[in-house]
C-alpha atoms as a PDB file:
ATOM      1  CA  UNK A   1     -25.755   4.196  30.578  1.00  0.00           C
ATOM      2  CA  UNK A   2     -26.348   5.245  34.128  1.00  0.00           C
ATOM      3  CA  UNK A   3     -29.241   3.168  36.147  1.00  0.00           C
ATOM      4  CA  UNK A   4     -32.463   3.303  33.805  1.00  0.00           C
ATOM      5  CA  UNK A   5     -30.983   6.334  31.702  1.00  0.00           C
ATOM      6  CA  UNK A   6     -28.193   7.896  29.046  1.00  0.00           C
ATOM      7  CA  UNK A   7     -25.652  10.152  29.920  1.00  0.00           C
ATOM      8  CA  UNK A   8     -25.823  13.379  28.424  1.00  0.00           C
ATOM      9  CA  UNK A   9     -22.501  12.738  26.728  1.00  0.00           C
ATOM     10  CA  UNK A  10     -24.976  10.099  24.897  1.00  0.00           C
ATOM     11  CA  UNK A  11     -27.789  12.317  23.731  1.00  0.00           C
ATOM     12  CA  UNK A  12     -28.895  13.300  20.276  1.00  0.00           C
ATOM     13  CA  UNK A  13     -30.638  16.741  20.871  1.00  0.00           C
ATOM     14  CA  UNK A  14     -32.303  16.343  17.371  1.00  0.00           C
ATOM     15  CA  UNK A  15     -35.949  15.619  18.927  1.00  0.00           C
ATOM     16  CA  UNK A  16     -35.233  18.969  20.933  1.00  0.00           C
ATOM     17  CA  UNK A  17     -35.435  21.374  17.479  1.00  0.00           C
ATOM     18  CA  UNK A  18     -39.050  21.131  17.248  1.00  0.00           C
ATOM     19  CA  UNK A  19     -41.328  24.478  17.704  1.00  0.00           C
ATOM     20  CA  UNK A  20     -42.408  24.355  21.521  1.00  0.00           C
ATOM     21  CA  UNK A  21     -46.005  22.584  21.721  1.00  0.00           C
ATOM     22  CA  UNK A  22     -48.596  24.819  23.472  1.00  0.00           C
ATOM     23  CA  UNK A  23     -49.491  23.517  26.991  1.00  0.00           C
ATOM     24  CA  UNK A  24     -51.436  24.559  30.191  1.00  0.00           C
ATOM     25  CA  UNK A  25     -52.349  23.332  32.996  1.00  0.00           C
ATOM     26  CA  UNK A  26     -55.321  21.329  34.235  1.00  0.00           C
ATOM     27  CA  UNK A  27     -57.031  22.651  37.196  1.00  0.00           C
ATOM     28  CA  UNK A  28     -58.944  19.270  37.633  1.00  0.00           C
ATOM     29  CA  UNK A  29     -55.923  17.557  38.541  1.00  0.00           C
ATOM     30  CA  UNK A  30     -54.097  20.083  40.754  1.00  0.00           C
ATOM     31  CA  UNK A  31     -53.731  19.016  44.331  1.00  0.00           C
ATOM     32  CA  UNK A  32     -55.649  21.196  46.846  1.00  0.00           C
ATOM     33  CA  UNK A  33     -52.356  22.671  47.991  1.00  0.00           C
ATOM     34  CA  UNK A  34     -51.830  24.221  44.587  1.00  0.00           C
ATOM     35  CA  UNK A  35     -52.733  27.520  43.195  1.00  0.00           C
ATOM     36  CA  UNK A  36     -52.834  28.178  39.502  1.00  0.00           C
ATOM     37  CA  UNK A  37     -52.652  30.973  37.486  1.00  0.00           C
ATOM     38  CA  UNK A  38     -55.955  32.097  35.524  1.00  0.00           C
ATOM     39  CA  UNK A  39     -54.040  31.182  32.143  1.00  0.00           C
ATOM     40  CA  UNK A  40     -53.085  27.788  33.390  1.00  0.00           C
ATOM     41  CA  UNK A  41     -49.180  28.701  32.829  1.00  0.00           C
ATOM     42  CA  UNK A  42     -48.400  28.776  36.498  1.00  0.00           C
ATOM     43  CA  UNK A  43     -48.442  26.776  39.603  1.00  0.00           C
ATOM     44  CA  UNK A  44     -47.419  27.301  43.388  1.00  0.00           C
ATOM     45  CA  UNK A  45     -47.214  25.947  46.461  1.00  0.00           C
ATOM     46  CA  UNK A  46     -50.241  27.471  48.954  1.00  0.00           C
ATOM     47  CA  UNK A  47     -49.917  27.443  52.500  1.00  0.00           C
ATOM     48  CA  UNK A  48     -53.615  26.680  53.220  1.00  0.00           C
ATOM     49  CA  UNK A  49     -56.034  23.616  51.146  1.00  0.00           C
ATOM     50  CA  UNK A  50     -58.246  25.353  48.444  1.00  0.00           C
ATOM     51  CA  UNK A  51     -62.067  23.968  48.818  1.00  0.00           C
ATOM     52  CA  UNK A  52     -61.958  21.867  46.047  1.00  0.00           C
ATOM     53  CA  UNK A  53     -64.047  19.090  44.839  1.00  0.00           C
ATOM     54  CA  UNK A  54     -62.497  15.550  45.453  1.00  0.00           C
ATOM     55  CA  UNK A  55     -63.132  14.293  42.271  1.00  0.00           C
ATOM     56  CA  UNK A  56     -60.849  10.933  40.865  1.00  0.00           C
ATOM     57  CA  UNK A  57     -58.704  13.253  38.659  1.00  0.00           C
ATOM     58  CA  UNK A  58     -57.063  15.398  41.287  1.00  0.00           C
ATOM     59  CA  UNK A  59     -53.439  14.373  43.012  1.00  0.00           C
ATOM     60  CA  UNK A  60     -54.378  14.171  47.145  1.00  0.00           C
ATOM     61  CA  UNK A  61     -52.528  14.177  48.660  1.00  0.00           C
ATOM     62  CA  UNK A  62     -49.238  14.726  46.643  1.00  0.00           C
ATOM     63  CA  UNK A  63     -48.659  17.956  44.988  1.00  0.00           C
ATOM     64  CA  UNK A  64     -48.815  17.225  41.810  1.00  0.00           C
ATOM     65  CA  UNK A  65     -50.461  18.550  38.587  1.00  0.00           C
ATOM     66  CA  UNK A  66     -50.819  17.323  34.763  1.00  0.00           C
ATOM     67  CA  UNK A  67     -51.187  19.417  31.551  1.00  0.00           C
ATOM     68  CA  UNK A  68     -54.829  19.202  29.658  1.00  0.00           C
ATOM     69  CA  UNK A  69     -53.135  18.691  26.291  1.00  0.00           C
ATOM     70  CA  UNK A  70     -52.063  14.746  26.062  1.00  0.00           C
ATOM     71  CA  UNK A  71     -50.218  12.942  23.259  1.00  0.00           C
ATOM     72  CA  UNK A  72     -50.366   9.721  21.785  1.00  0.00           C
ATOM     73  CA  UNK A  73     -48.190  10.337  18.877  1.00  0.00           C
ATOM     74  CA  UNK A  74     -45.703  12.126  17.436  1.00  0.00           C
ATOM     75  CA  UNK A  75     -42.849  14.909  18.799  1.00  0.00           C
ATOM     76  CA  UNK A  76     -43.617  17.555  21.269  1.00  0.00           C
ATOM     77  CA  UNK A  77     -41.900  19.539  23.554  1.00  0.00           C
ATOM     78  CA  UNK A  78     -42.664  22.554  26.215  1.00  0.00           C
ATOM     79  CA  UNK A  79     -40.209  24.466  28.473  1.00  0.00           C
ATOM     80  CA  UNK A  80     -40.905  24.879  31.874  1.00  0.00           C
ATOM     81  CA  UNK A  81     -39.308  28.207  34.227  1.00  0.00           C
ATOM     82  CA  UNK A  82     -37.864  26.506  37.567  1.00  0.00           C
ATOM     83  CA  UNK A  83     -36.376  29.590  38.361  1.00  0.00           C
ATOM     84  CA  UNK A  84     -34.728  29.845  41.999  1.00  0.00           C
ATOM     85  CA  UNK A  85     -37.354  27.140  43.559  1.00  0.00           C
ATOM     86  CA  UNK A  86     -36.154  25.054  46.217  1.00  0.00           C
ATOM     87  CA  UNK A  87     -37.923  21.661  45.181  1.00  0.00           C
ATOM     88  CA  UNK A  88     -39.797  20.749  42.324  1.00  0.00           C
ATOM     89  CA  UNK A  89     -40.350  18.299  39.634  1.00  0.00           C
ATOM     90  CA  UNK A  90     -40.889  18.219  35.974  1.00  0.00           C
ATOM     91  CA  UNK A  91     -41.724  15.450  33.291  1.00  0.00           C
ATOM     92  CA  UNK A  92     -44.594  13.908  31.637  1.00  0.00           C
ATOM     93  CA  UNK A  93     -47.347  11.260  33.042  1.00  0.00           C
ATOM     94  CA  UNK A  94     -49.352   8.348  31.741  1.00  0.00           C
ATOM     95  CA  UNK A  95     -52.863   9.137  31.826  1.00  0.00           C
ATOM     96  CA  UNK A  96     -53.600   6.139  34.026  1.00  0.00           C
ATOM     97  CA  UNK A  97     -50.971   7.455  36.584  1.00  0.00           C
ATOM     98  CA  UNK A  98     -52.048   6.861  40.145  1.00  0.00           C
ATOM     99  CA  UNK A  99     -53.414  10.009  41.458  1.00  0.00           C
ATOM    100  CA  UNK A 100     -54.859   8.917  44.898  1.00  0.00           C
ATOM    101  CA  UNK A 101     -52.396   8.026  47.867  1.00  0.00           C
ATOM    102  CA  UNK A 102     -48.878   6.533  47.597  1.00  0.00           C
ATOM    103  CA  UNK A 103     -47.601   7.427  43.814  1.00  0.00           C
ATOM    104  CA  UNK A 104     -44.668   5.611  42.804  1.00  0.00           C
ATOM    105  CA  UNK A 105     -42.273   8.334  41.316  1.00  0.00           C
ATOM    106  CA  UNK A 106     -40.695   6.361  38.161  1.00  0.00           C
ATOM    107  CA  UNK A 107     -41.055   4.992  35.016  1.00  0.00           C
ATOM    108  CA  UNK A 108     -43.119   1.988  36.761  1.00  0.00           C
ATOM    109  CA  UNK A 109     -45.202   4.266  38.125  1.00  0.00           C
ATOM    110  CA  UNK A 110     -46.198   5.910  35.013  1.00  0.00           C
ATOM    111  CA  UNK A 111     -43.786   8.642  35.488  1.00  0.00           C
ATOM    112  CA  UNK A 112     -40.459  10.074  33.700  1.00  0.00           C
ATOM    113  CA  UNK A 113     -39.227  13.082  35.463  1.00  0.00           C
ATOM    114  CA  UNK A 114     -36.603  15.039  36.618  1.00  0.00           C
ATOM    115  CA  UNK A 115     -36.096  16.975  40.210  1.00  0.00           C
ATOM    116  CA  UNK A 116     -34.387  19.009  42.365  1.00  0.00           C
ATOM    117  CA  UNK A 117     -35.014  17.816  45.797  1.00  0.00           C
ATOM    118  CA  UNK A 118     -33.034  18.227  49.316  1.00  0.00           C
ATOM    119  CA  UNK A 119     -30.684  20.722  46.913  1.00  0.00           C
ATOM    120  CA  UNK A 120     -29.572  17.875  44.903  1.00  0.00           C
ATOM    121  CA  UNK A 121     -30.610  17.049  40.843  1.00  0.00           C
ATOM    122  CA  UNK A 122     -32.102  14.106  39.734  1.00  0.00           C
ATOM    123  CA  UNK A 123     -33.759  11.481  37.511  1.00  0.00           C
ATOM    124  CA  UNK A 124     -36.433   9.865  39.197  1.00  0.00           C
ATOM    125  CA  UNK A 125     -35.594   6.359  38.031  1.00  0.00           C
ATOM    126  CA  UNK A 126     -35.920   3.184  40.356  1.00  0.00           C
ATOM    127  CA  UNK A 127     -33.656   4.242  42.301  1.00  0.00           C
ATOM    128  CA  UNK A 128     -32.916   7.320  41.286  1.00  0.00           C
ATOM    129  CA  UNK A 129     -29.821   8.927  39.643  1.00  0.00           C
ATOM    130  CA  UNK A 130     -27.977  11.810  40.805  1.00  0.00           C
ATOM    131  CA  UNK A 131     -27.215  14.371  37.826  1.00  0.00           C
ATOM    132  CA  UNK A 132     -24.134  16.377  37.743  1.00  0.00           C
ATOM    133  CA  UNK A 133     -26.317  20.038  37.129  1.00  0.00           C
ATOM    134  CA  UNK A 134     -27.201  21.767  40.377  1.00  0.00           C
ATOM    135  CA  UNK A 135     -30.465  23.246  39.548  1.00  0.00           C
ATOM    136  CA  UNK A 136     -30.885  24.581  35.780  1.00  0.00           C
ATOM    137  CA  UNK A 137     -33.353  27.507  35.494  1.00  0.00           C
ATOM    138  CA  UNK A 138     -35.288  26.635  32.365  1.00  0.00           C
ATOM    139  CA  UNK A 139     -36.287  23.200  31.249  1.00  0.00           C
ATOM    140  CA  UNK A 140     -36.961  21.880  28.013  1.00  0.00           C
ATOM    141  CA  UNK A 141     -39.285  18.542  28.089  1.00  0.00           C
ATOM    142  CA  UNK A 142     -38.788  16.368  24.784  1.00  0.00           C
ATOM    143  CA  UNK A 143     -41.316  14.225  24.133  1.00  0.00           C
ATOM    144  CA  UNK A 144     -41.471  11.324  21.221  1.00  0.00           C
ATOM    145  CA  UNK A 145     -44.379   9.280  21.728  1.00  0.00           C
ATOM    146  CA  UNK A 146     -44.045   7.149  18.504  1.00  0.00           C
ATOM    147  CA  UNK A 147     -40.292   5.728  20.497  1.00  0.00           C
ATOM    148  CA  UNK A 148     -42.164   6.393  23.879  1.00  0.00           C
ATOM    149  CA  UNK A 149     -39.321   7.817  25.101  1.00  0.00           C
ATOM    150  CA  UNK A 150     -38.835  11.577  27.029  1.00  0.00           C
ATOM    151  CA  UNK A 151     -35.555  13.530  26.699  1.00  0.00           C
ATOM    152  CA  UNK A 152     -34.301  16.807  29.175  1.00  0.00           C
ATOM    153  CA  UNK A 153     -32.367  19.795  27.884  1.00  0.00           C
ATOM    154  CA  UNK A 154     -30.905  23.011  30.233  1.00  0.00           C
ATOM    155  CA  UNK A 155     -33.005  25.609  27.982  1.00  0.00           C
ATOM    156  CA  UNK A 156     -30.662  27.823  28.998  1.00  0.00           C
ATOM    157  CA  UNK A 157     -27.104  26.347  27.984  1.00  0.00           C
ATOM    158  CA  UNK A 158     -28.738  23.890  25.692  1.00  0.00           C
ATOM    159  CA  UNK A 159     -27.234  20.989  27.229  1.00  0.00           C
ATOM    160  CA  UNK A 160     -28.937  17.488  27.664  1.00  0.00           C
ATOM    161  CA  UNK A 161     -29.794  16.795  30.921  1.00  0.00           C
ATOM    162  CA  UNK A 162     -31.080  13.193  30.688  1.00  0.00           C
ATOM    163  CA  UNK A 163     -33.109  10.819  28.475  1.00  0.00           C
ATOM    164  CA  UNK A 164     -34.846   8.087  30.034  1.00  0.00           C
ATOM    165  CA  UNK A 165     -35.219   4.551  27.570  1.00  0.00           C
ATOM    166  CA  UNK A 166     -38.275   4.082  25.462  1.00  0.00           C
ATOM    167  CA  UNK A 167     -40.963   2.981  27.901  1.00  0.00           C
ATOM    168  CA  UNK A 168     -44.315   4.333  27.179  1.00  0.00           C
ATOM    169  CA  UNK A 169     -47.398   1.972  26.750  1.00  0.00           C
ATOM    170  CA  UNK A 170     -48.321   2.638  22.843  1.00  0.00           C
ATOM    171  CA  UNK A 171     -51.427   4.351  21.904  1.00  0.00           C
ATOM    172  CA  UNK A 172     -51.411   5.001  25.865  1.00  0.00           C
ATOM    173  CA  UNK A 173     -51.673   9.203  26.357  1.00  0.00           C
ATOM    174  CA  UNK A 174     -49.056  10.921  27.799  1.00  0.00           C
ATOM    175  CA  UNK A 175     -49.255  14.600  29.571  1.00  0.00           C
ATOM    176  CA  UNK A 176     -46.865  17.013  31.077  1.00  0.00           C
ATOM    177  CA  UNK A 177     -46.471  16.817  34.634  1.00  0.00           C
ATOM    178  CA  UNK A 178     -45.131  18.661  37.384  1.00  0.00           C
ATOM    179  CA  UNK A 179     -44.599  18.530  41.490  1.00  0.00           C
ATOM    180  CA  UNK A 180     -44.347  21.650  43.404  1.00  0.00           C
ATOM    181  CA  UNK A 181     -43.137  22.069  46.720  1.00  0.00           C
ATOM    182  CA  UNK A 182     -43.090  25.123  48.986  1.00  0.00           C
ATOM    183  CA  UNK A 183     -40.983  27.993  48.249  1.00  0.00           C
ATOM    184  CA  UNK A 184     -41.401  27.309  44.192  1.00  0.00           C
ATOM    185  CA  UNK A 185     -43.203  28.579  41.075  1.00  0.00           C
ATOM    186  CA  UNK A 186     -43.129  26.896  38.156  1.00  0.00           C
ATOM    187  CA  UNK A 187     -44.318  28.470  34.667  1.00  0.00           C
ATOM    188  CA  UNK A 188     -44.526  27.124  31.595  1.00  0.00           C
ATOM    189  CA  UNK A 189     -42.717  28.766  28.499  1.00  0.00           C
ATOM    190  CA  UNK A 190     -44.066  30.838  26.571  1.00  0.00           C
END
């Protein structure tokens, strides 16, 4: 164990073999600063605020966005294409996750994620731990609400990444979320 997670040396993929869930993204909850695709598969960075309605669901002023599919039981996982972007994060949300000034970036905070920030990986655990990959192009999120509990995998060399401890409020929903910086794109796969 390594601050609030497992190693990947500790990981049981298993949870990993499922059939990739469907997701997209939800425009209500995109930060101003974001532009998404028409088919809700993509998000980047803008260099100018969109004109769009403050309304409670939408991150301001952190660039963040959640999925419009959320889960409240069972196994479900999604890839998402980090490609070459410079900063980024991915990882799932509570539903109740603070969406309006300071978010706290951690399990506490109602999120489990993963990011590559400053050029270095990491979990974002309180504090947060440094992982060994330098920035893997594909990402697998692993999601088992029924042991609350979110898993990482390199989509690409199908290694584990990270797992963070079961955690989840039960019967609380859970969505995908991600945090985009300038200079990335993230997609999700397929």
């Amino acid at each position: 164990m390594t601050g609030a997670g497992v190693q990947p040396s500790d990981l049981d993929v298993t949870p990993c073999a499922l059939l990739p869930s469907t997701v997209t993204l939800d425009p209500d909850t995109a930060n101003p600063r974001l532009i998404l695709s028409g088919d809700g598969k993509r998000v980047r960075w803008a260099d100018t605020e969109q004109p769009l309605p403050d309304n409670p669901e939408r991150f301001d002023p952190v660039s963040c966005v959640l999925g419009r599919e959320g889960f409240t039981s069972g196994r479900h996982c999604w890839e998402v294409e980090v490609g070459d972007g410079r900063d980024w994060a991915v990882g799932v949300a509570r539903e109740s996750v603070s969406r309006k000034g300071g978010i706290s970036f951690s399990p506490e905070g109602g999120i489990w994620a993963v990011q590559r920030w400053g050029g270095q990986f990491q979990a974002l655990t309180s504090p947060e731990t440094p992982l060994p990959l330098s920035s893997p192009r594909r990402i697998r999120v692993c999601l088992d609400c029924d042991l609350g509990q979110v898993t990482f995998i390199d989509a690409g060399a199908k290694a584990p990444i990270f797992t963070f401890p079961p955690g989840f409020l039960p019967g609380e929903r859970i969505r995908p979320w991600l945090r985009v910086w300038l200079g990335s794109l993230l997609s999700l796969c397929p």
